[in-house]
N, C-alpha and C. Protein backbone atom coordinates (compact mmCIF):
# COMPACT_ATOMS: atom_id res chain seq x y z
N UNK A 1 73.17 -73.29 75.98
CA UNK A 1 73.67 -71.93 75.85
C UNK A 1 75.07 -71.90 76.45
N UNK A 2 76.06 -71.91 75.38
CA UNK A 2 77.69 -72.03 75.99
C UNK A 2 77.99 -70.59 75.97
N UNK A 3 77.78 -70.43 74.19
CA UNK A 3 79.15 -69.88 73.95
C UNK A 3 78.52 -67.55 74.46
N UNK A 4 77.16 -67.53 74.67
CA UNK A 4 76.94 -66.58 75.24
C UNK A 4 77.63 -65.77 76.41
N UNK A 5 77.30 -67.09 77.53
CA UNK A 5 78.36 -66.96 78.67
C UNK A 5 79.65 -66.43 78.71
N UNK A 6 80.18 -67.19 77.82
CA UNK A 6 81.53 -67.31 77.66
C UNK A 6 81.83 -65.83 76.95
N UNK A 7 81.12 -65.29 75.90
CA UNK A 7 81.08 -64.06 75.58
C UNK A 7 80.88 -62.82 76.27
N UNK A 8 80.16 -62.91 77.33
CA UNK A 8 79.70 -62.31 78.12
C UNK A 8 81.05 -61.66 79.12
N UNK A 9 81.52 -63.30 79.41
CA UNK A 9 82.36 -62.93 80.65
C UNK A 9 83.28 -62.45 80.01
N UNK A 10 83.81 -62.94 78.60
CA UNK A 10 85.09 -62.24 78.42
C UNK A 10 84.84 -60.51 78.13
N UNK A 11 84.02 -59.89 77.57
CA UNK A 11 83.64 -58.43 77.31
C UNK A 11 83.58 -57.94 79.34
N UNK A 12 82.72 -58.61 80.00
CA UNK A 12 82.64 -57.95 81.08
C UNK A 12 84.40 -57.51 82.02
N UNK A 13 85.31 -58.69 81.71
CA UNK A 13 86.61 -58.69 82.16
C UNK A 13 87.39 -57.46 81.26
N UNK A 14 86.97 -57.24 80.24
CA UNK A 14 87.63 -56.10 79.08
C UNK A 14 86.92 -55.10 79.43
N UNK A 15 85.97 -54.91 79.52
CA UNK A 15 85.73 -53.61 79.74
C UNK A 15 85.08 -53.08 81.17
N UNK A 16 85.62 -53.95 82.46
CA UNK A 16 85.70 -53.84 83.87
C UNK A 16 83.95 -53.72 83.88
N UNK A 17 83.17 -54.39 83.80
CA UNK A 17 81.47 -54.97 84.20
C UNK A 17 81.40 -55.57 85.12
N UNK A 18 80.16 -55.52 85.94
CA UNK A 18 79.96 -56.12 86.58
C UNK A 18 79.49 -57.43 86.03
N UNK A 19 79.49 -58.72 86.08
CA UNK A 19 79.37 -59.88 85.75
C UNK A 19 78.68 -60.79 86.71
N UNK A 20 77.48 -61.34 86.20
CA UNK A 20 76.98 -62.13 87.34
C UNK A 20 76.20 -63.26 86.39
N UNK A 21 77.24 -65.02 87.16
CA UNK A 21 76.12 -66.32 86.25
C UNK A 21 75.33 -66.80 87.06
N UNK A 22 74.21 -67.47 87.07
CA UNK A 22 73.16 -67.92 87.78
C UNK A 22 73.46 -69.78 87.28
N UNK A 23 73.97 -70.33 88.18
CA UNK A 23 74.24 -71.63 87.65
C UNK A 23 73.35 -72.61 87.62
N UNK A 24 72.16 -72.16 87.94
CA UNK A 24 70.86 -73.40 88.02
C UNK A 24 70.11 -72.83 86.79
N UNK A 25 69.92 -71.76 86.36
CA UNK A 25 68.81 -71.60 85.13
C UNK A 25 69.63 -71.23 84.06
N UNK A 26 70.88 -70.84 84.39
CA UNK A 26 71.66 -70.07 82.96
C UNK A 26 71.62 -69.21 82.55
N UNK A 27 70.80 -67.98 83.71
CA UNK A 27 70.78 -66.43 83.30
C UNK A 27 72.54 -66.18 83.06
N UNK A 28 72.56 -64.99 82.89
CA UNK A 28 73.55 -63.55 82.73
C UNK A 28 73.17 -62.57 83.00
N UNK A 29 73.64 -61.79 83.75
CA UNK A 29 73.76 -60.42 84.37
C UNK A 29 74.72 -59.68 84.05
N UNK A 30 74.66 -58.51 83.41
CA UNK A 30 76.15 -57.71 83.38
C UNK A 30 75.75 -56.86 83.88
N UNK A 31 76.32 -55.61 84.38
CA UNK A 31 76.20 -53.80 84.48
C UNK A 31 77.15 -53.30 83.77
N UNK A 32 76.94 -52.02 83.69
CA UNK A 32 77.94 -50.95 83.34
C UNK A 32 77.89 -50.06 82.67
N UNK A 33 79.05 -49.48 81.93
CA UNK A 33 78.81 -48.49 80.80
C UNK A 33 79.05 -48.92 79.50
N UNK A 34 78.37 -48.59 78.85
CA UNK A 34 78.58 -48.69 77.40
C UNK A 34 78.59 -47.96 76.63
N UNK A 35 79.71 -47.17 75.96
CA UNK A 35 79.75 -46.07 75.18
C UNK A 35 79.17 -45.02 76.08
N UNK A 36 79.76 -44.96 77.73
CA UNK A 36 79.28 -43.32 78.03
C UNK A 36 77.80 -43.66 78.63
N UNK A 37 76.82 -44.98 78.70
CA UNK A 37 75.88 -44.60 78.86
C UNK A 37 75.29 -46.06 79.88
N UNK A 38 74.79 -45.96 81.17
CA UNK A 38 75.08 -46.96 82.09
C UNK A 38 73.80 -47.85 81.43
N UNK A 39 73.79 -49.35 81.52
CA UNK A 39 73.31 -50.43 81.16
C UNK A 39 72.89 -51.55 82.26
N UNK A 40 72.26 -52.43 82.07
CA UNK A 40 71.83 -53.43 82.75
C UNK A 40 71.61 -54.53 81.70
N UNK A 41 72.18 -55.46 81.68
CA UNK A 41 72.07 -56.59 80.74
C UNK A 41 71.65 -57.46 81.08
N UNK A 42 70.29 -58.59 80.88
CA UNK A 42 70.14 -60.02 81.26
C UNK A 42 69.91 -60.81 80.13
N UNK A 43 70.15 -61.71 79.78
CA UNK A 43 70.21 -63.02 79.36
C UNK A 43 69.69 -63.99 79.67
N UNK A 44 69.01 -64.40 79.38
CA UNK A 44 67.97 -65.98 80.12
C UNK A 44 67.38 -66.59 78.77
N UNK A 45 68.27 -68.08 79.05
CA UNK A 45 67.59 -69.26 77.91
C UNK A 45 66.31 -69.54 78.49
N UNK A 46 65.85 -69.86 77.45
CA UNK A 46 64.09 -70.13 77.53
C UNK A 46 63.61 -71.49 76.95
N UNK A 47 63.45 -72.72 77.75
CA UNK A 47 63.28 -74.37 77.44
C UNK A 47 64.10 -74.35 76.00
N UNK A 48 65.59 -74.19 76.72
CA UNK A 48 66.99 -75.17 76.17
C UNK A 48 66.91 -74.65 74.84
N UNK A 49 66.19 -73.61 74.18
CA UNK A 49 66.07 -73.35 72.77
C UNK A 49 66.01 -71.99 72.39
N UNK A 50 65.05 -71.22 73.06
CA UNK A 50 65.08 -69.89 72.48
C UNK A 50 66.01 -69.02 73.58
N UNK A 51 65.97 -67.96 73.61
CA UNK A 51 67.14 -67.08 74.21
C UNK A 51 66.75 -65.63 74.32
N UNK A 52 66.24 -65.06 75.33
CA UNK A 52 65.22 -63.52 75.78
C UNK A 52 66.57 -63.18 76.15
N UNK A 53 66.55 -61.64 75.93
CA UNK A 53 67.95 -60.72 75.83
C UNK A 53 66.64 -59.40 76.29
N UNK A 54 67.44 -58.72 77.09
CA UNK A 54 67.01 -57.45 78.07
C UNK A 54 67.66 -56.94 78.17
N UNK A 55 68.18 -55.71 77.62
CA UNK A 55 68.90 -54.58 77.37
C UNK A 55 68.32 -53.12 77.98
N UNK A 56 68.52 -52.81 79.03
CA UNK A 56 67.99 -51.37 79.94
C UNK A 56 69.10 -50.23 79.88
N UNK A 57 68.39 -49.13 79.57
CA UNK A 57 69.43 -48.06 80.05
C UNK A 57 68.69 -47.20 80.67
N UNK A 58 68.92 -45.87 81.40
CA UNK A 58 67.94 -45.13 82.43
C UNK A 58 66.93 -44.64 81.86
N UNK A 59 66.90 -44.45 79.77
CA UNK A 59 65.49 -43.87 79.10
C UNK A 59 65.04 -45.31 78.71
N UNK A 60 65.31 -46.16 78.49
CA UNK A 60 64.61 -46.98 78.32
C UNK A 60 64.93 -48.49 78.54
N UNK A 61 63.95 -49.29 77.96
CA UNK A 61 64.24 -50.62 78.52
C UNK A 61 63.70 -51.79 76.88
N UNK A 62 64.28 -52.32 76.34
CA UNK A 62 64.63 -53.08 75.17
C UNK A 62 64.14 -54.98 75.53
N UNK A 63 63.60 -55.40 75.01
CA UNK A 63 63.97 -57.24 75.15
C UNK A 63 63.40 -57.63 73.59
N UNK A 64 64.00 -58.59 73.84
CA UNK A 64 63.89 -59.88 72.41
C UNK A 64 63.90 -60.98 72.54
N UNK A 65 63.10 -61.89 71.83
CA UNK A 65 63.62 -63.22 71.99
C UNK A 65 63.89 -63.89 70.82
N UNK A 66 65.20 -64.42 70.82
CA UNK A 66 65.61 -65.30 69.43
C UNK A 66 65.11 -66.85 69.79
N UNK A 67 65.20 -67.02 68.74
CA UNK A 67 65.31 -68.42 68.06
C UNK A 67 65.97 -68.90 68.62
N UNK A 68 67.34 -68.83 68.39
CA UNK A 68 68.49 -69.39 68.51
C UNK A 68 69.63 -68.90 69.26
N UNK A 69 70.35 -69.80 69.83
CA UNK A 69 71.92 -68.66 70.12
C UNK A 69 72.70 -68.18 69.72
N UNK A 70 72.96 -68.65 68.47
CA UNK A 70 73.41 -67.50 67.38
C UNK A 70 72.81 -66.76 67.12
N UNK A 71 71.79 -66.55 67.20
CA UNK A 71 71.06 -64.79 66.70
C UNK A 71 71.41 -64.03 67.84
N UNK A 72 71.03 -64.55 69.16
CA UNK A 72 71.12 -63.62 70.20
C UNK A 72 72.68 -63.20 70.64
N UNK A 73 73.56 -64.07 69.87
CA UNK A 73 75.01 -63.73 69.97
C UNK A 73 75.59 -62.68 69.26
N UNK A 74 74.55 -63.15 67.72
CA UNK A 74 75.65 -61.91 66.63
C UNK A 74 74.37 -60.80 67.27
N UNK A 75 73.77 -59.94 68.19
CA UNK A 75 73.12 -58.95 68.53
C UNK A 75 73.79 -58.69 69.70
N UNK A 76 73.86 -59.56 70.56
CA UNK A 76 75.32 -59.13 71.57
C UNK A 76 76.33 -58.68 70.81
N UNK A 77 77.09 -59.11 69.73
CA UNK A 77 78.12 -58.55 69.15
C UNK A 77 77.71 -57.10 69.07
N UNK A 78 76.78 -56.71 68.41
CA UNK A 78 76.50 -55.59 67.69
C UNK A 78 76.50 -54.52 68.93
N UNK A 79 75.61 -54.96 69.65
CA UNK A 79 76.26 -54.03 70.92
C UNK A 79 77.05 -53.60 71.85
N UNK A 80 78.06 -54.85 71.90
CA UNK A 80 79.10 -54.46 72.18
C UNK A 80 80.12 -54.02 71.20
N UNK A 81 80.25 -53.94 69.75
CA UNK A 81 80.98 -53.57 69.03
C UNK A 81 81.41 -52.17 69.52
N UNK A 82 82.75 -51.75 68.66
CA UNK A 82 83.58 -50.67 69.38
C UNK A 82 82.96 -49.25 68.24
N UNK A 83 82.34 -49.53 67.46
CA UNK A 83 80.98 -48.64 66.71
C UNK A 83 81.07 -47.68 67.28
N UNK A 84 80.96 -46.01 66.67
CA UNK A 84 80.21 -45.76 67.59
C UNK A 84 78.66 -45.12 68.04
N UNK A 85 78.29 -45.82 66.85
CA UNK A 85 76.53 -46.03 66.94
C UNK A 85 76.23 -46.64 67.80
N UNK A 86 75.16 -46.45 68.66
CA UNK A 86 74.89 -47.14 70.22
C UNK A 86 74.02 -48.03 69.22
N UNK A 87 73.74 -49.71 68.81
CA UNK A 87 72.90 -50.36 68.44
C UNK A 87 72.23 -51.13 69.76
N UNK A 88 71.27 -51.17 69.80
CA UNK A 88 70.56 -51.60 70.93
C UNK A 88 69.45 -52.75 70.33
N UNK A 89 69.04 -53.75 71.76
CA UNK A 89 68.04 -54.96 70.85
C UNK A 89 66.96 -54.38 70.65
């Protein structure tokens, strides 16, 4: 799991997040707002292959697990897109 990270940190630096990597398992942590509405983001690869995504806001709380890291990337896209439909996982 590279290019998540790497996605991660650059959106958290653009739009002032809190950002947090876990360098022994390869989680992600973000906070913040998104479109107006505060968030909690985690990220955690799951045996080197699949990829659980946890998306919280104060009504509710969202997870998924892909396949792959490209799925769980173009769904990060979607929620961070500048949209302004809140898409959530």
């Amino acid at each position: 799991m590279k290019k998540i990270p790497q996605f991660l940190r650059d959106i958290a630096g653009k739009e002032e997040f809190t950002y947090f990597f876990h360098e022994e398992t390869g989680e992600v942590w973000i906070s913040g707002h998104n479109k107006g509405i505060r968030f909690d983001l985690l990220v955690r690869p799951i045996k080197k292959r699949y990829v659980k995504v946890v998306y919280e806001t104060p009504d509710e709380r969202k997870s998924a697990l892909f396949l792959s890291e490209k799925d769980a990337l173009n769904r990060l896209k979607k929620i961070f897109s500048s949209e302004e439909t809140l898409e959530t996982v």
